[in-house]
C-alpha atoms as a PDB file:
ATOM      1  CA  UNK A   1       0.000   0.000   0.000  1.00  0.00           C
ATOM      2  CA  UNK A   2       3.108   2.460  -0.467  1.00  0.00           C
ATOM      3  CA  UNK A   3       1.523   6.097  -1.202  1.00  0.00           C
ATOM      4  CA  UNK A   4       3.879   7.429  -4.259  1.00  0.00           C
ATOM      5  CA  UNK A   5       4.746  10.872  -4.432  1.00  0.00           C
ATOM      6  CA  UNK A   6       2.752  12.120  -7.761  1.00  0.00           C
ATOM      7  CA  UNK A   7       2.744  15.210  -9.834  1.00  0.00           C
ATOM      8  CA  UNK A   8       4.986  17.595 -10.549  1.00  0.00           C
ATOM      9  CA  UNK A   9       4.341  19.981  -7.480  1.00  0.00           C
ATOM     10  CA  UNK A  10       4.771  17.013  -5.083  1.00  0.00           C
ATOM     11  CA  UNK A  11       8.569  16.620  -6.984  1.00  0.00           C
ATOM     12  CA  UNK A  12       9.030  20.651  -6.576  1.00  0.00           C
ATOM     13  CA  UNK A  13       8.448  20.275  -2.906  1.00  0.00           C
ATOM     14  CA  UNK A  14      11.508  18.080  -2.652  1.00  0.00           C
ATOM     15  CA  UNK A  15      13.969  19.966  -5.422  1.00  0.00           C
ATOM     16  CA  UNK A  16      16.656  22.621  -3.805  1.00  0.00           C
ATOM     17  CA  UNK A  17      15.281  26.217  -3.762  1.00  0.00           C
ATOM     18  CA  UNK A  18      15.565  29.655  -1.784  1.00  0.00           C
ATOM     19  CA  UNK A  19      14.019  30.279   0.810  1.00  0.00           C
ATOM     20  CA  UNK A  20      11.199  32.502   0.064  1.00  0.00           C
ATOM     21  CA  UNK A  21      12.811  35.537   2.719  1.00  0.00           C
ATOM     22  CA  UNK A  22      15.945  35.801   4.402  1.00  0.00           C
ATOM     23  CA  UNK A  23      15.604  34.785   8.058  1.00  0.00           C
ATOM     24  CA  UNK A  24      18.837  34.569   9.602  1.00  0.00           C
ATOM     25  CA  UNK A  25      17.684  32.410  12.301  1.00  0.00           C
ATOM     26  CA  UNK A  26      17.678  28.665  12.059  1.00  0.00           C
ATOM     27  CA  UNK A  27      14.923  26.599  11.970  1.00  0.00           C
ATOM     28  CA  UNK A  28      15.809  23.726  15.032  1.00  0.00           C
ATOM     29  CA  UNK A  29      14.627  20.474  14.011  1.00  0.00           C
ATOM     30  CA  UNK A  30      13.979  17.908  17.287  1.00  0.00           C
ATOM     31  CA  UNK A  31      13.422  14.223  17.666  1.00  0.00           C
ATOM     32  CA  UNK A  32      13.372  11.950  20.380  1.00  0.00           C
ATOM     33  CA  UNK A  33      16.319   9.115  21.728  1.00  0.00           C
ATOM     34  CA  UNK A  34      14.626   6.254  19.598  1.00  0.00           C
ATOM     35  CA  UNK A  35      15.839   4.733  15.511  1.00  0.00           C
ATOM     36  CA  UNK A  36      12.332   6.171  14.092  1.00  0.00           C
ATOM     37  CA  UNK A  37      12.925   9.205  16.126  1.00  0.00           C
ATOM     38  CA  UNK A  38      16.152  10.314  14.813  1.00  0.00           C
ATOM     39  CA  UNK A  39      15.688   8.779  10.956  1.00  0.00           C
ATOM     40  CA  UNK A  40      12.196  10.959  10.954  1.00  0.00           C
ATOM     41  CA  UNK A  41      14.242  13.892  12.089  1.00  0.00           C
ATOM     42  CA  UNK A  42      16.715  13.397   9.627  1.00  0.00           C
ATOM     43  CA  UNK A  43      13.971  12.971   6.720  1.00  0.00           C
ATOM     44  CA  UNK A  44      12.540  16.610   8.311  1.00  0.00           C
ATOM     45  CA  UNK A  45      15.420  18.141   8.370  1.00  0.00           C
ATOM     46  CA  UNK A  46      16.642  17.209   4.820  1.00  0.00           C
ATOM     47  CA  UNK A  47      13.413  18.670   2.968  1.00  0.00           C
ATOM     48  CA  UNK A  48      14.055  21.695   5.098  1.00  0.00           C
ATOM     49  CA  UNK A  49      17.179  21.982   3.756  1.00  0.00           C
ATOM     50  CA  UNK A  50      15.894  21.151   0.212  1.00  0.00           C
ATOM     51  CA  UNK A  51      13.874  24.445   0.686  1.00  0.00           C
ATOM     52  CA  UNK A  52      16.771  26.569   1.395  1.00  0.00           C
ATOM     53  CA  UNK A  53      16.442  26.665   4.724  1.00  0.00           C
ATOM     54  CA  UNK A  54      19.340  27.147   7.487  1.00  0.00           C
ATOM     55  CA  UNK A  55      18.697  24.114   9.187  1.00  0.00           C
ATOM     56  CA  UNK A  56      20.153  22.877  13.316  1.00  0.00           C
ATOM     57  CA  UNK A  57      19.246  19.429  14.258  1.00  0.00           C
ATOM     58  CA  UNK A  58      18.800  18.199  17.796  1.00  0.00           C
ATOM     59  CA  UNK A  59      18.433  15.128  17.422  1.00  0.00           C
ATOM     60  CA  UNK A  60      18.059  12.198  19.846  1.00  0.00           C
ATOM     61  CA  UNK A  61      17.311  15.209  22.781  1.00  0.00           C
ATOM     62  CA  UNK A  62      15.142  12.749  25.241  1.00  0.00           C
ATOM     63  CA  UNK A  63      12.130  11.038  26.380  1.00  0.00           C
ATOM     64  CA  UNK A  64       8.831  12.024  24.708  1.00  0.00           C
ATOM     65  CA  UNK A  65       8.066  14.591  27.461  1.00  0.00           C
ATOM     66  CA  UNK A  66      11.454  16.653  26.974  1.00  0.00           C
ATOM     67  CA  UNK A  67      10.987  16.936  23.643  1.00  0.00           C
ATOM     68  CA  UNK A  68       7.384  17.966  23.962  1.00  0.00           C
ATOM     69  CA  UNK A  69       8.664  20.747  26.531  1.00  0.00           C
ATOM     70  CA  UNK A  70      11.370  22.057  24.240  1.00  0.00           C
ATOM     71  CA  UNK A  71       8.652  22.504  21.784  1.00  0.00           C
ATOM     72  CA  UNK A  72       6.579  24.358  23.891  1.00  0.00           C
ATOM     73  CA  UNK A  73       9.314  26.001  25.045  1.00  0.00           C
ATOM     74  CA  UNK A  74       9.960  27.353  21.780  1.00  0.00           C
ATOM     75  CA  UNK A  75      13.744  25.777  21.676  1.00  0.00           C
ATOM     76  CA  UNK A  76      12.211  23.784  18.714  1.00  0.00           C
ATOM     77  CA  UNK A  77      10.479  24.695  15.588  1.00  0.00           C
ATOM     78  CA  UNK A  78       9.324  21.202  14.888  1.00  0.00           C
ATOM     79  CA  UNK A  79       9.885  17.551  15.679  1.00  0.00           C
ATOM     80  CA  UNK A  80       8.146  14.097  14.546  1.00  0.00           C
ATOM     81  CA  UNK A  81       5.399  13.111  17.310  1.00  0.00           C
ATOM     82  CA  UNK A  82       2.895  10.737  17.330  1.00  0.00           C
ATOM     83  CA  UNK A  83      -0.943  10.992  17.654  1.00  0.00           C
ATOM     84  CA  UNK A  84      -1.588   9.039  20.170  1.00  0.00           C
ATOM     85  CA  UNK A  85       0.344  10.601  22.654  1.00  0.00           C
ATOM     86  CA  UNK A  86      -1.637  13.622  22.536  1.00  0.00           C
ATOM     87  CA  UNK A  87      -4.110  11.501  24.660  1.00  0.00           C
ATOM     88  CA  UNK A  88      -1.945  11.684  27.262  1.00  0.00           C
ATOM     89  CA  UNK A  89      -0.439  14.919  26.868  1.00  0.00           C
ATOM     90  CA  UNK A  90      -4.397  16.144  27.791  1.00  0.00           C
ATOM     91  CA  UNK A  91      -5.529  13.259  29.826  1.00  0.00           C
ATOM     92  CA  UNK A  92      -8.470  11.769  27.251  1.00  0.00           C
ATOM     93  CA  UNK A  93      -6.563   8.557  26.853  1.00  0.00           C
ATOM     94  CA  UNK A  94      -9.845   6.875  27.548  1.00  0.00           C
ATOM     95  CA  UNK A  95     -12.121   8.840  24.596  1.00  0.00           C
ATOM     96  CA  UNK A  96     -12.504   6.487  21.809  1.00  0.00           C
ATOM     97  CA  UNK A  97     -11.609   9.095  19.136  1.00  0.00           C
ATOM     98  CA  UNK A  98      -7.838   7.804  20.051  1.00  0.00           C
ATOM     99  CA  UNK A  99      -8.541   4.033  18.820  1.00  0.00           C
ATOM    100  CA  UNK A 100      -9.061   5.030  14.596  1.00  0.00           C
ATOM    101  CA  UNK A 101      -6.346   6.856  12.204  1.00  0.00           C
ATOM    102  CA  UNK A 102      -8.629   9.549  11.241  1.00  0.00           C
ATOM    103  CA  UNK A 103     -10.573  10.811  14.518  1.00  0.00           C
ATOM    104  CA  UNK A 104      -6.946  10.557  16.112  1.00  0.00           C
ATOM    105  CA  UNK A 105      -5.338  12.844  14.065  1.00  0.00           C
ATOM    106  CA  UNK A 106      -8.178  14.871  13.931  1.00  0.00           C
ATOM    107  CA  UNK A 107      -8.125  15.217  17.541  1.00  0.00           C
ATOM    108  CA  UNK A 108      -4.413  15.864  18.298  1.00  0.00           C
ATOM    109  CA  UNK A 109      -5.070  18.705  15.863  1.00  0.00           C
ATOM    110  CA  UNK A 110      -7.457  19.999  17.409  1.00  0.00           C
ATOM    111  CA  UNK A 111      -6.499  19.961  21.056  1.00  0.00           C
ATOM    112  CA  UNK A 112      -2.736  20.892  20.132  1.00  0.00           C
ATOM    113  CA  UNK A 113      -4.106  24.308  18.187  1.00  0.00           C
ATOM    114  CA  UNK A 114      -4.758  25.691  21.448  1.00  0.00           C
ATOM    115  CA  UNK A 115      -1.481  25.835  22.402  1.00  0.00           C
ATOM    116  CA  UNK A 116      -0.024  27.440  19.282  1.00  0.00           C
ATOM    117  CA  UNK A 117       1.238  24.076  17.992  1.00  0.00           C
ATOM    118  CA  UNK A 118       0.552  22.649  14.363  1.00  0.00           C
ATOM    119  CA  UNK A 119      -0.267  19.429  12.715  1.00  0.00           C
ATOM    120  CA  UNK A 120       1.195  18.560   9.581  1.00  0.00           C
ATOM    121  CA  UNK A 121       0.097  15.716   7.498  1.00  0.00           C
ATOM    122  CA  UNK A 122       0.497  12.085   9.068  1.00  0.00           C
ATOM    123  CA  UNK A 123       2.212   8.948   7.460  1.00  0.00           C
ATOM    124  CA  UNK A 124       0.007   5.823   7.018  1.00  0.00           C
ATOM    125  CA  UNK A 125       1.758   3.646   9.732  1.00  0.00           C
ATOM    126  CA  UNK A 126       0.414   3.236  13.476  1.00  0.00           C
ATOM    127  CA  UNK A 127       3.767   2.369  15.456  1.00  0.00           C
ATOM    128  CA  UNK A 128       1.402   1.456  18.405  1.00  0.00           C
ATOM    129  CA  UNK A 129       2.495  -1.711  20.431  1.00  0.00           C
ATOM    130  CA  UNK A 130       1.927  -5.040  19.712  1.00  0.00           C
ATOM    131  CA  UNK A 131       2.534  -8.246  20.286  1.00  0.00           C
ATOM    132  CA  UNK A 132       4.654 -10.933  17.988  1.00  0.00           C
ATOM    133  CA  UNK A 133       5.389 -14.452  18.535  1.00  0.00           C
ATOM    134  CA  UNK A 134       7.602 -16.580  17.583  1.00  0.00           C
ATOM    135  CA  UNK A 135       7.411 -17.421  14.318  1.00  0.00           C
ATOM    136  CA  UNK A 136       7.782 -21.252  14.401  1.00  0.00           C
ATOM    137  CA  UNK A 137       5.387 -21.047  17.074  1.00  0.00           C
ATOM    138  CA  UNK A 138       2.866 -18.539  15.110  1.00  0.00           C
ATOM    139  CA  UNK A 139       2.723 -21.346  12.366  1.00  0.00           C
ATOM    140  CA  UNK A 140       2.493 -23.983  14.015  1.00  0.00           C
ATOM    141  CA  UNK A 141      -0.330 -22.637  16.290  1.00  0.00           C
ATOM    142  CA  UNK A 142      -1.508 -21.023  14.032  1.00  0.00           C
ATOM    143  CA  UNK A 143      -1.747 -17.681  15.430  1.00  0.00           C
ATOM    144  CA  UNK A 144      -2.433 -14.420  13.231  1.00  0.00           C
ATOM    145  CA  UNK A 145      -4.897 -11.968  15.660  1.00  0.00           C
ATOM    146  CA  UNK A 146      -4.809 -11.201  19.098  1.00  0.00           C
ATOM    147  CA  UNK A 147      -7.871 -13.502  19.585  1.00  0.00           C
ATOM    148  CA  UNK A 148      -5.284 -16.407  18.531  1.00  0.00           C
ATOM    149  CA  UNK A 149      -3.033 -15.355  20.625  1.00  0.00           C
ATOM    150  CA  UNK A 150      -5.772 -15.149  23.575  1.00  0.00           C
ATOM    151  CA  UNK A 151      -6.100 -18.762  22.963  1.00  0.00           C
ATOM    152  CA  UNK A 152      -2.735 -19.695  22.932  1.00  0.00           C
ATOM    153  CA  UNK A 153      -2.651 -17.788  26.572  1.00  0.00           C
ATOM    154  CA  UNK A 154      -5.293 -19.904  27.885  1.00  0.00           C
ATOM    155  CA  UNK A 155      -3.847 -22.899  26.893  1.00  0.00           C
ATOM    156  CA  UNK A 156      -0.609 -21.543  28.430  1.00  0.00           C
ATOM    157  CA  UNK A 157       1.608 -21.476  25.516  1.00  0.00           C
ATOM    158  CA  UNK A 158       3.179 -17.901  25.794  1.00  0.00           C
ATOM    159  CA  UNK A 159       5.681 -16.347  28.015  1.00  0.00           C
ATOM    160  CA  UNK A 160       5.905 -13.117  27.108  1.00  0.00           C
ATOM    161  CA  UNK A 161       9.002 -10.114  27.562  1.00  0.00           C
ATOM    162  CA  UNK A 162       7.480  -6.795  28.190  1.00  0.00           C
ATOM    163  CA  UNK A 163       8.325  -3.151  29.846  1.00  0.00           C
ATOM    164  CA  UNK A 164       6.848  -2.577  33.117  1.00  0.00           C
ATOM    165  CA  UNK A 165       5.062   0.238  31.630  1.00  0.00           C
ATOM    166  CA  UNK A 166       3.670  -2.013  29.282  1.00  0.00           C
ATOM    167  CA  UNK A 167       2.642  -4.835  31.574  1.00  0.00           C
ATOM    168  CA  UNK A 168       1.110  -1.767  33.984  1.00  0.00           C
ATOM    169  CA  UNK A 169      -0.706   0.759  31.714  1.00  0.00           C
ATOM    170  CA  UNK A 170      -4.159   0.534  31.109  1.00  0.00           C
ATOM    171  CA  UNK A 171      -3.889   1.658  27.719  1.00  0.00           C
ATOM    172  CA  UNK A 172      -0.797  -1.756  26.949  1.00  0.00           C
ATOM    173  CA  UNK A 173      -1.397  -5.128  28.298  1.00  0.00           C
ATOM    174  CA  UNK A 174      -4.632  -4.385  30.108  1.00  0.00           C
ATOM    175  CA  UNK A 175      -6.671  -2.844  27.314  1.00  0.00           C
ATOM    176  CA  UNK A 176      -6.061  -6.428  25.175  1.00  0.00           C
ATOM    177  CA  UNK A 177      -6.371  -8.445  27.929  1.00  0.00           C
ATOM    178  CA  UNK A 178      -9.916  -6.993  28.167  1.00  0.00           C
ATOM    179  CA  UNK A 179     -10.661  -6.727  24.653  1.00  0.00           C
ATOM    180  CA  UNK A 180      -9.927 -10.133  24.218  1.00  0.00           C
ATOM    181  CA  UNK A 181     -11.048 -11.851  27.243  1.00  0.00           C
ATOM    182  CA  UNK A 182      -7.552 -13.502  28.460  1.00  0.00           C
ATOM    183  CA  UNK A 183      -5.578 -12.600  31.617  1.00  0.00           C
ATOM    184  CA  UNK A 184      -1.562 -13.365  30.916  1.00  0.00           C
ATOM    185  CA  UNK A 185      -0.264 -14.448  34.689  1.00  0.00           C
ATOM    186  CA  UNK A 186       2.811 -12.578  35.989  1.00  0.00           C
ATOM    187  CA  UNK A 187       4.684 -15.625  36.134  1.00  0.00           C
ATOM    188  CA  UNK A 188       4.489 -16.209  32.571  1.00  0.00           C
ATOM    189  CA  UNK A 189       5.920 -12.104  32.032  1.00  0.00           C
ATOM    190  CA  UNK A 190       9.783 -11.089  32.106  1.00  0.00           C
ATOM    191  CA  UNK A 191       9.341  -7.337  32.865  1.00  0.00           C
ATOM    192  CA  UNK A 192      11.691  -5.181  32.081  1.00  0.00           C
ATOM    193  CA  UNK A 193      12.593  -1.878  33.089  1.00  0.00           C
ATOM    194  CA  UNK A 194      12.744  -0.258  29.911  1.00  0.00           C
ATOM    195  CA  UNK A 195      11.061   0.183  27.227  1.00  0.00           C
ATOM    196  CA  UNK A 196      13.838  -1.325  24.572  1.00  0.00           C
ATOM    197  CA  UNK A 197      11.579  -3.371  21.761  1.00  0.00           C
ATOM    198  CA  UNK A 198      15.083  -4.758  20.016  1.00  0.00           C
ATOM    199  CA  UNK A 199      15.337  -6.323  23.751  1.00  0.00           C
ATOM    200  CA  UNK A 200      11.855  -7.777  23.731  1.00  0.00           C
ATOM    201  CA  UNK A 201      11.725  -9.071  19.975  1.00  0.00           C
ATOM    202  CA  UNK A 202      15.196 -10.555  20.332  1.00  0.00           C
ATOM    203  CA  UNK A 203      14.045 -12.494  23.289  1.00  0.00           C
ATOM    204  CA  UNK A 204      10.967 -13.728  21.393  1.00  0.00           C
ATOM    205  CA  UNK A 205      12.764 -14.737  18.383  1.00  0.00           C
ATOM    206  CA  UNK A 206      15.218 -16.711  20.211  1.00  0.00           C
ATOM    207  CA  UNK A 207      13.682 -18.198  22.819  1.00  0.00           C
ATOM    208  CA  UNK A 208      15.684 -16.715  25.630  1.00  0.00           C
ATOM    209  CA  UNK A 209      14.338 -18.455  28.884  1.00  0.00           C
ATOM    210  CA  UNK A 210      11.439 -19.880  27.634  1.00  0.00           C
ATOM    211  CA  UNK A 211       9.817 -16.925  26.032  1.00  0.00           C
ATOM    212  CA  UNK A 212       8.181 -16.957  22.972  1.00  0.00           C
ATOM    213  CA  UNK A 213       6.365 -13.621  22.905  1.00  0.00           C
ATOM    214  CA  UNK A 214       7.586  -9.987  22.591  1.00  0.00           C
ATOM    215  CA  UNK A 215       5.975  -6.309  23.362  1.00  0.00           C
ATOM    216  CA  UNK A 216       7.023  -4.549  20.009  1.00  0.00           C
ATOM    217  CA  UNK A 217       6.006  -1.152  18.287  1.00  0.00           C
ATOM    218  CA  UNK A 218       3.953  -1.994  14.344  1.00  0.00           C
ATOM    219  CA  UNK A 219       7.008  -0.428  12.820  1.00  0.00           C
ATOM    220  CA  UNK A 220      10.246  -1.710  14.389  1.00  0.00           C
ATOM    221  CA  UNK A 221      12.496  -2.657  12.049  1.00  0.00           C
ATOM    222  CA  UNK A 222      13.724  -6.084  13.157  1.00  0.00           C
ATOM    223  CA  UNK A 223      10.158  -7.753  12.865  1.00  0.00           C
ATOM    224  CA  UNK A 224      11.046  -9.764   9.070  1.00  0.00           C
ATOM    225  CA  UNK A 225      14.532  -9.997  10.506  1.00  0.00           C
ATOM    226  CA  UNK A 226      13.690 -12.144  13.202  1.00  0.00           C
ATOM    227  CA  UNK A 227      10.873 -14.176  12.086  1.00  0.00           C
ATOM    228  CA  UNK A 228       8.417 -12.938  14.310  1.00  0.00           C
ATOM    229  CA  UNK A 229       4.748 -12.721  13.255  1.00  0.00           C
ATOM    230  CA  UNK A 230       2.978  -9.396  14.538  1.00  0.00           C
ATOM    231  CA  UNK A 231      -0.816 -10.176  16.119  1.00  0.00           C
ATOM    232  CA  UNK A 232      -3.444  -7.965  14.465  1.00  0.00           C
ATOM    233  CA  UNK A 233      -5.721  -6.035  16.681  1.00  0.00           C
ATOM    234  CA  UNK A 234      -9.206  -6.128  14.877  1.00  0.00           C
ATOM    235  CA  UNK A 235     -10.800  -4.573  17.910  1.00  0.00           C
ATOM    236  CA  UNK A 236      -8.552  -2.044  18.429  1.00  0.00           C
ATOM    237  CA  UNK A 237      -7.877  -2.364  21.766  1.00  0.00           C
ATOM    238  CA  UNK A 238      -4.689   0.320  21.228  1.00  0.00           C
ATOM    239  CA  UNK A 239      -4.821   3.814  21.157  1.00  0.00           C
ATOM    240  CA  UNK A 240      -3.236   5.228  16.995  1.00  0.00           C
ATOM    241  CA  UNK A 241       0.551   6.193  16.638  1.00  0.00           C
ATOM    242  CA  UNK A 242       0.722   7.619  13.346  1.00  0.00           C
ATOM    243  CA  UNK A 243       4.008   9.697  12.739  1.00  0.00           C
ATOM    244  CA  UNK A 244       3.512  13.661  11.626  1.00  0.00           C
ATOM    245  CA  UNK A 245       5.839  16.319  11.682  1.00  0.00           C
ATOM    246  CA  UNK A 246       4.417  18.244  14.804  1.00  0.00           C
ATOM    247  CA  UNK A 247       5.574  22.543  14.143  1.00  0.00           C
ATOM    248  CA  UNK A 248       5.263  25.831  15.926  1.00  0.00           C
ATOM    249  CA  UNK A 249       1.885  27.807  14.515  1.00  0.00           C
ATOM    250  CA  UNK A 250       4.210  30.574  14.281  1.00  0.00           C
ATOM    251  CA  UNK A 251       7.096  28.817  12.785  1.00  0.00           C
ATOM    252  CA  UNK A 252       5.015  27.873   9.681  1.00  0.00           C
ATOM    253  CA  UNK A 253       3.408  31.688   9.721  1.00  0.00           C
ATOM    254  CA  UNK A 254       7.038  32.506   8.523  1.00  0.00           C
ATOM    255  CA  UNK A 255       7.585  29.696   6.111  1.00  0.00           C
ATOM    256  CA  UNK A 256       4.050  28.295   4.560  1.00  0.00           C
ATOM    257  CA  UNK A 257       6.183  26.632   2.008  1.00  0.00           C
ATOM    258  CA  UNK A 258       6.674  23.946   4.660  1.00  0.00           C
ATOM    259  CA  UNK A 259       3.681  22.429   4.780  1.00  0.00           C
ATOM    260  CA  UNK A 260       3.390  21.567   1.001  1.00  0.00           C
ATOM    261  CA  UNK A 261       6.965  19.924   1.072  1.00  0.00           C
ATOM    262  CA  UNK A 262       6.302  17.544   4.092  1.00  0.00           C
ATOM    263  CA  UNK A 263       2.751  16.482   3.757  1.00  0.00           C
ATOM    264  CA  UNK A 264       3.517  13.918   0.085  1.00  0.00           C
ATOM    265  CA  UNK A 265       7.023  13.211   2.282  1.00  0.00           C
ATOM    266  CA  UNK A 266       4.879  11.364   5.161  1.00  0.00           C
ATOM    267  CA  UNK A 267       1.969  10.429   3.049  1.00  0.00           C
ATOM    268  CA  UNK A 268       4.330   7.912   1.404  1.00  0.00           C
ATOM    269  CA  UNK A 269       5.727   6.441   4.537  1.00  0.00           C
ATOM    270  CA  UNK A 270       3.414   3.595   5.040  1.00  0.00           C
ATOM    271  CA  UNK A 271       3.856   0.712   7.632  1.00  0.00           C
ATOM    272  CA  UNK A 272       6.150  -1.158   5.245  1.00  0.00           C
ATOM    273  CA  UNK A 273       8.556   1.793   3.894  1.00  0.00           C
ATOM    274  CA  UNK A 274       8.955   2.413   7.729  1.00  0.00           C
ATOM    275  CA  UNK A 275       9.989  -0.726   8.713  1.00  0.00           C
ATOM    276  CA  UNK A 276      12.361  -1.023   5.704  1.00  0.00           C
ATOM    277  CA  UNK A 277      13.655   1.761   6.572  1.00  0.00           C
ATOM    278  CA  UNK A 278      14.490   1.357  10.933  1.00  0.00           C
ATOM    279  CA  UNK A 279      15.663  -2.081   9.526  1.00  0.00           C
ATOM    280  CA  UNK A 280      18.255  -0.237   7.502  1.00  0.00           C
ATOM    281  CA  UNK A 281      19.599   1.700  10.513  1.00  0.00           C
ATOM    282  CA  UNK A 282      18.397  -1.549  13.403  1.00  0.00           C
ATOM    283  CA  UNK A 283      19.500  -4.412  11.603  1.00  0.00           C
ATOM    284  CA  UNK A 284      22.094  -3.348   8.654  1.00  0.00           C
ATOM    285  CA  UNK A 285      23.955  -1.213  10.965  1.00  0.00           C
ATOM    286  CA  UNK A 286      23.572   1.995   9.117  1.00  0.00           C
ATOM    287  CA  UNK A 287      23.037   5.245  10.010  1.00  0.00           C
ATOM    288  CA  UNK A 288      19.862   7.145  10.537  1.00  0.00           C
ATOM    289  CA  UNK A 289      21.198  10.264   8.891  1.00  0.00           C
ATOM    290  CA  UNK A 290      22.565   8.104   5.868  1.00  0.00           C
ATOM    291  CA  UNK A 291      19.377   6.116   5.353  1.00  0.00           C
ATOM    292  CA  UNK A 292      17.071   9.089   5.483  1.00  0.00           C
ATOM    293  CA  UNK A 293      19.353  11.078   2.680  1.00  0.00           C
ATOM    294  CA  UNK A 294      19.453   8.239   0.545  1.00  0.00           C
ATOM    295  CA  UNK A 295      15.637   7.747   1.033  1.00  0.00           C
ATOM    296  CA  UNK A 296      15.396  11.159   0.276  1.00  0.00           C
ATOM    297  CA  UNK A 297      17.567  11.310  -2.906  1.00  0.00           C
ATOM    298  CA  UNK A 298      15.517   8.145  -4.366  1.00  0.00           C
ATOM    299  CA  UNK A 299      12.244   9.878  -3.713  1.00  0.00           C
ATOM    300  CA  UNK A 300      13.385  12.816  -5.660  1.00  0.00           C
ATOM    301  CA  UNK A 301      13.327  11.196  -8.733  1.00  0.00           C
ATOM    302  CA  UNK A 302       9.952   9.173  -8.161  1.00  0.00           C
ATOM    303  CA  UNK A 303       7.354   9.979 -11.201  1.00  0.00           C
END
């Protein structure tokens, strides 16, 4: 389902020009500690530059909620985000406008306008968690959908590897556990501290002390890598994490010309292209920077 870049205004938006008046300050370009964080930063950051823009990249600055504050703050112009997070940034985790693409978006939008803070256009990929099993195991059990896998629970086949936040927010663990009627026991979890997926899936694919399950996000790069099969979530038990480049209202007030270069940029970075693309940097051992320029030089040249 990759969404091409078409038409010749979409190429423009992505060819080297001036910037349309001289501002001497730099636009700062943010991301958080995580791959997707920094190659999504990168990607930003390189159209900005494409415009003719003086560009500073901070990169890889923190957890979720530094970032956010720098924003606010003003120290940042713009940084990648996710919609789902806006739940929590305003406490309506619970409202079901959080569990489908479009109401998501629509809400971060709406409820992120008040505080002077833009929306650009999202990428078609939700990089909420999930859960994926073992391959071998997955075909032999035949498990596809977290209904499968709420069988394979019951008839205690799964050890699982998992943050502690996952395991312990209602919005992770609990929220499929009551969507799909199962209850995983604690002595079939490894929690860990953090929040490391690379951790979690490498576990899973391996087998390392019995597990066979791992808390992942839908667009980690390792997934193919590893052989693990992701569970689909046909009742949507998890809040939407769609990518979009979050900006100051009055950042874009200077340059407008943003907007029309980074909305076809993210509209073609489905679920796939994203995982291709953290595997490039997760698994091949490449760069972040590197992979986003040559994504970005490829693009360029797409009819």
């Amino acid at each position: 389902m990759l969404v091409r870049l078409v038409g010749a205004a979409a190429l423009a938006s992505l060819r080297p020009r001036r910037a349309a008046a001289a501002d001497p300050r730099p636009l700062v370009v943010g991301s958080k500690g995580d791959t997707e964080g920094a190659l999504l930063g990168h990607l930003i950051a390189g159209v900005l530059e494409r415009l003719g823009l003086t560009v500073e990249r901070r990169l890889g600055l923190g957890p979720t909620l530094i970032v956010r504050a720098a924003l606010l703050a003003g120290e940042l112009d713009l940084y990648p985000e996710y919609t789902g997070n806006v739940a929590f940034f305003s406490g309506t985790e619970t409202d079901p406008a959080w569990k489908a693409g479009e109401t998501a978006y629509a809400t971060a939008r709406r409820l992120d306008a008040a505080r002077g803070l833009v929306w650009l256009g999202r990428a078609p990929a939700d990089n909420t968690w999930c859960i994926a099993v073992n391959g071998g195991l997955a075909r032999t059990e035949n498990l596809v959908s977290m209904a499968d896998f709420a069988r394979a629970v019951r008839a205690d086949r799964i050890r699982l590897a998992a943050s502690t936040e996952f395991v312990e927010s209602p919005a992770a663990l609990p929220a499929f556990e009551a969507a799909y009627d199962f209850r995983l026991p604690l002595d079939r979890i490894v929690s860990l501290p953090g929040g490391d997926t690379a951790v979690t899936a490498r576990a899973a694919a391996e087998g390392i002390s019995g597990i066979n399950a791992g808390m992942v996000y839908g667009t980690d790069g390792a997934l193919s890598a590893l052989d693990l099969a992701v569970m689909s979530d046909p009742k949507r038990a998890q809040i939407v994490y769609e990518p979009a480049p979050v900006i100051r209202a009055q950042t874009l007030e200077r340059h407008p010309e943003i907007r029309a270069a980074l909305d076809p940029l993210f509209a073609a970075l489905d679920a796939e292209t994203l995982r291709r693309l953290n595997a490039a940097v997760a698994v091949e051992g490449r760069t972040a920077e590197a992979v986003a320029a040559a994504w970005l030089a490829g693009r360029a040249g797409t009819p």
